[in-house]
C-alpha atoms as a PDB file:
ATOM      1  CA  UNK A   1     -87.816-109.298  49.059  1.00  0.00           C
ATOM      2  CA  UNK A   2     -86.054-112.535  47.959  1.00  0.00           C
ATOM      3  CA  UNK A   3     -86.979-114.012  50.862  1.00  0.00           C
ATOM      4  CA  UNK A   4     -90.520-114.046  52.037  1.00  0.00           C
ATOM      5  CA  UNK A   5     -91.813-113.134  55.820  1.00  0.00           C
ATOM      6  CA  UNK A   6     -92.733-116.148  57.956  1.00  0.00           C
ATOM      7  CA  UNK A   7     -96.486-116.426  58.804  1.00  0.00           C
ATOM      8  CA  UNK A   8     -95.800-116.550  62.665  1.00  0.00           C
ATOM      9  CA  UNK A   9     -92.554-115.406  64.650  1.00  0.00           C
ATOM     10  CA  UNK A  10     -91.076-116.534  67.547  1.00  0.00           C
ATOM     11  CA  UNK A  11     -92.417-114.997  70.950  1.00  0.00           C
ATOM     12  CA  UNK A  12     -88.619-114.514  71.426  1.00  0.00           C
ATOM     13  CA  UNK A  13     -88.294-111.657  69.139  1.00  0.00           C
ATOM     14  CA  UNK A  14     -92.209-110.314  69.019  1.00  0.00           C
ATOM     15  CA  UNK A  15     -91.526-107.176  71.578  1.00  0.00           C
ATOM     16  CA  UNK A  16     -89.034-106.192  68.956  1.00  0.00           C
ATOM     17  CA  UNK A  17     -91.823-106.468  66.306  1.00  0.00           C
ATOM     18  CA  UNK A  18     -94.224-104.587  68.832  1.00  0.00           C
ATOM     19  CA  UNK A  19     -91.774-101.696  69.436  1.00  0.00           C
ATOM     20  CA  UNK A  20     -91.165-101.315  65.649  1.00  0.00           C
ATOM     21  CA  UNK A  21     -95.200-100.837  64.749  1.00  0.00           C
ATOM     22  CA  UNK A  22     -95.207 -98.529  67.714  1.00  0.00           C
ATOM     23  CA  UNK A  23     -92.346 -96.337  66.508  1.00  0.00           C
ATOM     24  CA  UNK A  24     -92.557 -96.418  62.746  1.00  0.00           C
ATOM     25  CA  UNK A  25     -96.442 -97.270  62.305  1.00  0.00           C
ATOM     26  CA  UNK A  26     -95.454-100.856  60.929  1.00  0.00           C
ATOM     27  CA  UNK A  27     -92.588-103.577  61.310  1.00  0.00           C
ATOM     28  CA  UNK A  28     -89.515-101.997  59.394  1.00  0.00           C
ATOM     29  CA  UNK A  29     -88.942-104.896  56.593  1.00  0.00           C
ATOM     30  CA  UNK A  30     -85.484-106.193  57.934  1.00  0.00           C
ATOM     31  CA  UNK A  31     -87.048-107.280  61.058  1.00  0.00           C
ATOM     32  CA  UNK A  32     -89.027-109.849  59.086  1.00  0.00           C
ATOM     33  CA  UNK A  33     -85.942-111.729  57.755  1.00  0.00           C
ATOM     34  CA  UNK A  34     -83.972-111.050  60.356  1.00  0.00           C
ATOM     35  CA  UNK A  35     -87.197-112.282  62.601  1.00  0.00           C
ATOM     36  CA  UNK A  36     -86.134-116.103  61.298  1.00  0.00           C
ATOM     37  CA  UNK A  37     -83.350-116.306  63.511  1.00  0.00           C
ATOM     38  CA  UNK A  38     -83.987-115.048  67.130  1.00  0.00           C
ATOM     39  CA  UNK A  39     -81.123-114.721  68.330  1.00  0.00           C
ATOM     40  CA  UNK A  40     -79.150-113.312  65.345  1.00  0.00           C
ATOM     41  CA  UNK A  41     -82.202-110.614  65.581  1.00  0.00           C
ATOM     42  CA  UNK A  42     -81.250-109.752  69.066  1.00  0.00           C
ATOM     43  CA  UNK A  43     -77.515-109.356  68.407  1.00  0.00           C
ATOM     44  CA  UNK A  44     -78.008-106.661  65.589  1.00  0.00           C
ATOM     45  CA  UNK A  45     -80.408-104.677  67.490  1.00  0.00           C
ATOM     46  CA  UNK A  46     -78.094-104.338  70.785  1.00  0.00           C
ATOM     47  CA  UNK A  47     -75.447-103.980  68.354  1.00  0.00           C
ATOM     48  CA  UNK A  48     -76.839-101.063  66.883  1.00  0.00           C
ATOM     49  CA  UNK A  49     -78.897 -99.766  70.265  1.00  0.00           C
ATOM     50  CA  UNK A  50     -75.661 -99.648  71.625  1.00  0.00           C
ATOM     51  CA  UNK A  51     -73.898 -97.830  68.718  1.00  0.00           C
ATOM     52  CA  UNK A  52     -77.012 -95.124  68.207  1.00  0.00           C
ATOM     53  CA  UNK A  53     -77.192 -94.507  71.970  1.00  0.00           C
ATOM     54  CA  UNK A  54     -77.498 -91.131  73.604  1.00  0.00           C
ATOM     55  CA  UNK A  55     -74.507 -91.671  75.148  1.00  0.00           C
ATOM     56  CA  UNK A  56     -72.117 -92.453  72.410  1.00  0.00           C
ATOM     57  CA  UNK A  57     -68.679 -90.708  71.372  1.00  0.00           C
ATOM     58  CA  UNK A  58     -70.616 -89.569  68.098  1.00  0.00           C
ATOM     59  CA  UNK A  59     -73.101 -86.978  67.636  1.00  0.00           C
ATOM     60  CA  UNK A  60     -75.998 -87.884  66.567  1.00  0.00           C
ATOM     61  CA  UNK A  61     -76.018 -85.826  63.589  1.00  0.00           C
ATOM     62  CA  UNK A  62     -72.662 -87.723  62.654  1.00  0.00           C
ATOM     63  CA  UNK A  63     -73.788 -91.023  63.247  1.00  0.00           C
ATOM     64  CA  UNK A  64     -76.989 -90.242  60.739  1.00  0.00           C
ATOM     65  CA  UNK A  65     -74.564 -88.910  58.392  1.00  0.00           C
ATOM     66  CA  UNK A  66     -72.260 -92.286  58.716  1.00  0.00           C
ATOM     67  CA  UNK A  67     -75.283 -94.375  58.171  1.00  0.00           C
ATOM     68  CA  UNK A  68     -77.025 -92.725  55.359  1.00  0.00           C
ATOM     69  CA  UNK A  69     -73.569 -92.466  53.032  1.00  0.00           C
ATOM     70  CA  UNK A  70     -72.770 -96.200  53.600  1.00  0.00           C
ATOM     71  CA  UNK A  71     -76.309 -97.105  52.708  1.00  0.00           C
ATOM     72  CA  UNK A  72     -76.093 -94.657  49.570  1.00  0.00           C
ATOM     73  CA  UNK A  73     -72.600 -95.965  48.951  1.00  0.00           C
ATOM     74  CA  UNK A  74     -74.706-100.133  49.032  1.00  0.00           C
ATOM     75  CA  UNK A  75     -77.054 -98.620  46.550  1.00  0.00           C
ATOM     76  CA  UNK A  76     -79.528-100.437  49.689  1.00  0.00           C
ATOM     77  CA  UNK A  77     -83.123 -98.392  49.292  1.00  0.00           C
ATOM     78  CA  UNK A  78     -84.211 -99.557  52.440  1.00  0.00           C
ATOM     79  CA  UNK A  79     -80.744 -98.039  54.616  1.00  0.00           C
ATOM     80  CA  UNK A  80     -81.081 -95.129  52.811  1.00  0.00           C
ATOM     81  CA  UNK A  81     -84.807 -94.497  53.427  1.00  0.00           C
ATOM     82  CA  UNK A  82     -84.774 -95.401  57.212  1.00  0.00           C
ATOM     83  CA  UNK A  83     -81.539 -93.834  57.837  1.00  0.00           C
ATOM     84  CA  UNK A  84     -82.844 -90.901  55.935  1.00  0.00           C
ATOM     85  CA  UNK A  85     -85.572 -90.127  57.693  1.00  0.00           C
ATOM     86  CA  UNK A  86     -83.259 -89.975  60.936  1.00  0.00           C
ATOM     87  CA  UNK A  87     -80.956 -87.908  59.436  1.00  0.00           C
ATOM     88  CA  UNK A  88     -83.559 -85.232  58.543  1.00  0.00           C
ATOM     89  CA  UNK A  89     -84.714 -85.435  62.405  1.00  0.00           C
ATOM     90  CA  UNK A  90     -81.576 -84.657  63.315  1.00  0.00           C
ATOM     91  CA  UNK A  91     -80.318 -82.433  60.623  1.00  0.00           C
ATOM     92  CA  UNK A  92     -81.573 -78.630  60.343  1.00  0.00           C
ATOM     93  CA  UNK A  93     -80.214 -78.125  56.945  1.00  0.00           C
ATOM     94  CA  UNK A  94     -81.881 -80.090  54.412  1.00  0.00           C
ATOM     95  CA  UNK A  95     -79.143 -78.864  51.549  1.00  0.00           C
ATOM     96  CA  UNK A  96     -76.451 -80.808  53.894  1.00  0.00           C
ATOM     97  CA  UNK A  97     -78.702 -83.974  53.615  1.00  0.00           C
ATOM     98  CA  UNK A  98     -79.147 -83.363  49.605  1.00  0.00           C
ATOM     99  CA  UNK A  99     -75.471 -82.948  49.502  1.00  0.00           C
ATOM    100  CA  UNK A 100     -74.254 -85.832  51.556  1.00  0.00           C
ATOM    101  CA  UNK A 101     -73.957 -87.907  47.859  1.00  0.00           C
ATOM    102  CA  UNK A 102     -71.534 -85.790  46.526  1.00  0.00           C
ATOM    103  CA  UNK A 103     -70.147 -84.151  49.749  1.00  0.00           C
ATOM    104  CA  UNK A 104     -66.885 -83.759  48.606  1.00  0.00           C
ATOM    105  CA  UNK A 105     -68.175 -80.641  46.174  1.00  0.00           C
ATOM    106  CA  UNK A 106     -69.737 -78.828  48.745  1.00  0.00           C
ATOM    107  CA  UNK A 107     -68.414 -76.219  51.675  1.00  0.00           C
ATOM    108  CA  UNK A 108     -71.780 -77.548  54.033  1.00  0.00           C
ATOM    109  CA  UNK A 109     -69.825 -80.229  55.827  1.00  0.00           C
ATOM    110  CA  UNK A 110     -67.149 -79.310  58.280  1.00  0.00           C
ATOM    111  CA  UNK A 111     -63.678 -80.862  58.472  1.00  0.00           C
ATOM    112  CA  UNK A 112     -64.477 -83.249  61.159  1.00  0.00           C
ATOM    113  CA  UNK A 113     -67.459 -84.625  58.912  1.00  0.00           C
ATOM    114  CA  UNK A 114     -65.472 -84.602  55.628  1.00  0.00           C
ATOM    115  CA  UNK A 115     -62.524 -86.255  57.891  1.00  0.00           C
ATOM    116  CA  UNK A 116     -65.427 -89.199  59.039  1.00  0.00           C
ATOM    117  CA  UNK A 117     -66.981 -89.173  55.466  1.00  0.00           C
ATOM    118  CA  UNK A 118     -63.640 -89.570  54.281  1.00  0.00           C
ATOM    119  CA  UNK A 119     -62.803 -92.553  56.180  1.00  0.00           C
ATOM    120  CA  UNK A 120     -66.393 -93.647  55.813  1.00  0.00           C
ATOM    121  CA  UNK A 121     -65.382 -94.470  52.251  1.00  0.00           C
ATOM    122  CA  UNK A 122     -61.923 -95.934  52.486  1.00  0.00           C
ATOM    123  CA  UNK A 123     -64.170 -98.857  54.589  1.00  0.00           C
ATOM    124  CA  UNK A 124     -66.871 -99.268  52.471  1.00  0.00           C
ATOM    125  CA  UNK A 125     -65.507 -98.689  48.830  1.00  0.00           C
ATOM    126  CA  UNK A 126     -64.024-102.160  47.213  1.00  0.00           C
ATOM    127  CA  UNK A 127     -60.549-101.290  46.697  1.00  0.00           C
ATOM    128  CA  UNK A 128     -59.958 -98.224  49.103  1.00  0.00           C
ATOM    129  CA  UNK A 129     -57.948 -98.436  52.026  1.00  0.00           C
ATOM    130  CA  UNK A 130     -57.659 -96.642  55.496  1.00  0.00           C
ATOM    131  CA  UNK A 131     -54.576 -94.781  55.647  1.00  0.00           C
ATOM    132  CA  UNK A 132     -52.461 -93.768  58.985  1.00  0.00           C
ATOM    133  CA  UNK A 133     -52.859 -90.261  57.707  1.00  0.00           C
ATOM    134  CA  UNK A 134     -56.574 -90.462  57.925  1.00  0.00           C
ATOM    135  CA  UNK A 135     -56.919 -91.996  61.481  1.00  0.00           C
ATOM    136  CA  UNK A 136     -54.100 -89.527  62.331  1.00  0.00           C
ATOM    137  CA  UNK A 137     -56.685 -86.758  61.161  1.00  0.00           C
ATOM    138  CA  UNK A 138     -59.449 -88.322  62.674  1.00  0.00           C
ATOM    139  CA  UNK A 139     -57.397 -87.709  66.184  1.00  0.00           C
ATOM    140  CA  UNK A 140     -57.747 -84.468  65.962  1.00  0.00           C
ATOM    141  CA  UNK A 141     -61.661 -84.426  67.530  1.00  0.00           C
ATOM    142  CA  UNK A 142     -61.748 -88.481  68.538  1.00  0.00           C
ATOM    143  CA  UNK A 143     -59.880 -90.476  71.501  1.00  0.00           C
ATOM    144  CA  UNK A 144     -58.883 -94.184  70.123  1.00  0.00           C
ATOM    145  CA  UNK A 145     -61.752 -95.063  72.548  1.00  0.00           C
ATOM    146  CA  UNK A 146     -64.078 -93.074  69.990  1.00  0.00           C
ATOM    147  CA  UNK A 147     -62.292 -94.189  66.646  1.00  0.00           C
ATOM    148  CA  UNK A 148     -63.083 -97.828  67.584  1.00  0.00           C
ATOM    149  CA  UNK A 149     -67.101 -96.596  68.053  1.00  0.00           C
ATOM    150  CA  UNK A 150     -66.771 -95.124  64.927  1.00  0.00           C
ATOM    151  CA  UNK A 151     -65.471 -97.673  62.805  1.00  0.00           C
ATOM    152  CA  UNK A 152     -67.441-100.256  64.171  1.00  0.00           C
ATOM    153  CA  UNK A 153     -70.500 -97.808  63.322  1.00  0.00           C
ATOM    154  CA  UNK A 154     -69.349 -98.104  59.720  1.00  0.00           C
ATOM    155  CA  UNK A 155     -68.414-101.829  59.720  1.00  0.00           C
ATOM    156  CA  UNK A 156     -72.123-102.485  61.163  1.00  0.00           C
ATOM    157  CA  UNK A 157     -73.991-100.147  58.754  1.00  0.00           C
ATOM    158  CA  UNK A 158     -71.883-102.141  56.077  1.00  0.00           C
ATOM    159  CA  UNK A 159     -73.254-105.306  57.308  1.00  0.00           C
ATOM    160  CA  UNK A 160     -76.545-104.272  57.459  1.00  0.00           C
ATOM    161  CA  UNK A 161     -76.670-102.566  53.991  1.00  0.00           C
ATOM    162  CA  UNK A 162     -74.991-105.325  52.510  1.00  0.00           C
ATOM    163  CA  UNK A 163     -77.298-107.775  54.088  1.00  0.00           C
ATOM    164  CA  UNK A 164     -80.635-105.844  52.977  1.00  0.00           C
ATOM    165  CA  UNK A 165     -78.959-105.057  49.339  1.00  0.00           C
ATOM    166  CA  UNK A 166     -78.745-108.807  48.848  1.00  0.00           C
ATOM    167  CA  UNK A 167     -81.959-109.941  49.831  1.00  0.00           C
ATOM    168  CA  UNK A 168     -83.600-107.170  47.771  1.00  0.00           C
ATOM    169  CA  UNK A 169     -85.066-105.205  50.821  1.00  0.00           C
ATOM    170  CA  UNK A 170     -87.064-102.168  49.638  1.00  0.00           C
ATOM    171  CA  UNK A 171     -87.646 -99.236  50.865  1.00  0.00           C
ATOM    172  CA  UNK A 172     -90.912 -98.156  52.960  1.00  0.00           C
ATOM    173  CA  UNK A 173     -91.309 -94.534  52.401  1.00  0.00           C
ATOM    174  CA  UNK A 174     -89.965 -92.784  55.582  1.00  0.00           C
ATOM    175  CA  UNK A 175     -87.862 -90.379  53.789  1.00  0.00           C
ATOM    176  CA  UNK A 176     -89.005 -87.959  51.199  1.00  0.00           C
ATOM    177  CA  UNK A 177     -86.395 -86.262  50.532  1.00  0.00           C
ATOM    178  CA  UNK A 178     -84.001 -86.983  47.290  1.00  0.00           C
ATOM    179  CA  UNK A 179     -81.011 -88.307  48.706  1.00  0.00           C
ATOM    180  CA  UNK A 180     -80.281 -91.571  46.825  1.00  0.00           C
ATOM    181  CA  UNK A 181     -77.093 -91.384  44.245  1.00  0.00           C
ATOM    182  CA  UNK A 182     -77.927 -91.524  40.633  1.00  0.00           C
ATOM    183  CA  UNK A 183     -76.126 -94.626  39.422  1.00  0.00           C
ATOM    184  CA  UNK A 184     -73.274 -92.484  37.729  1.00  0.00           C
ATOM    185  CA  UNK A 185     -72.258 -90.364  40.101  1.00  0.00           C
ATOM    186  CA  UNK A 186     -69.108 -91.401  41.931  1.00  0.00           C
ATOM    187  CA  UNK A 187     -67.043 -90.451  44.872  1.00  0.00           C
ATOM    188  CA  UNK A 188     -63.779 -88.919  44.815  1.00  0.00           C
ATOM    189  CA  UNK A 189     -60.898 -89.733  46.607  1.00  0.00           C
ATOM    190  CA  UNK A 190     -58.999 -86.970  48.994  1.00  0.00           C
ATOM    191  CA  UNK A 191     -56.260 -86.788  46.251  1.00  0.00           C
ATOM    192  CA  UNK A 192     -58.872 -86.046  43.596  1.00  0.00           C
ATOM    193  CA  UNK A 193     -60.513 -83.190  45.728  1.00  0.00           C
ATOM    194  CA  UNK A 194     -57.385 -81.186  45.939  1.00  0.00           C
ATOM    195  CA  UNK A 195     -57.008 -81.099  42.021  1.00  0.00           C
ATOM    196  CA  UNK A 196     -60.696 -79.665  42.012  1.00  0.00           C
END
């Protein structure tokens, strides 16, 4: 990591740290930069505890799916190790998961995924945009109540990919399945998928 883990945290943020070791067998690597600054720390988890919560709008299958493709799509080996590893608890078809990288070749992912994964993309890829067509698509199985869920989903996996990317977080070995990108792969956009 570029930046190196403090020696002693605050009290303020060490039954975060304590949860962590008790859920993943160690402090997940974020949690020691984002550990500097208490209360940022607290923000992002209840940001995302309330965004992966049983209760939410999204599946949890979805919201896996979401997570890991922004993280592939921010090249960040630590998203896409952690958010791996819950997609593959949540997923029962490990060719979906091996497939999420190139998901517009493949007949696994149902329209309402390839609608999200779509739109997934137009926020995350420099130089996309969101179209009215796609959020009118995205209607079809989401109230606007939902749609805001989901994109704020996407806009926080963003930050926290591109926040881990920069300080060089690595990855810590919960997922073992092959589901990073190779560097020349590419995605395709919904125009290019129709010519295929």
């Amino acid at each position: 990591m570029r930046i190196s883990a403090k020696r002693q945290y605050s009290i303020l943020i060490k039954p975060l740290l304590w949860l962590q070791q008790r859920h993943y067998g160690k402090v997940l690597n974020p949690a020691l930069l984002w550990g500097r600054k208490p209360a940022l720390f607290w923000l992002v988890a209840g940001f995302f505890g309330f965004l992966d919560r049983k209760r939410s709008p999204l599946t949890p299958v979805l919201r896996s799916l979401v997570c890991v493709r922004v993280s592939q799509l921010n090249d960040c080996a630590f998203c896409v190790d952690a958010n791996g590893m819950k997609l593959a608890e949540r997923c029962d078809s490990e060719e979906k998961i091996k497939a999420l990288a190139n998901w517009q070749h493949s007949d696994l992912f149902t329209e309402q995924e390839q609608a999200v994964l779509y739109y997934t993309e137009a926020m995350t890829i420099t130089g996309q945009r969101v179209t009215d067509e796609m959020l009118n698509t995205l209607k079809h199985w989401f109230d606007e109540d939902a749609m805001v869920e989901l994109t704020a989903l996407i806009a926080f996996q963003n930050l926290s990919a591109k926040f881990n990317t920069a300080l060089d977080v690595p990855e810590q070995g919960f997922c073992s399945l092959p589901i990073q990108p190779n560097a020349a792969e590419h995605t395709t956009s919904p125009a290019d998928k129709d010519e295929h």
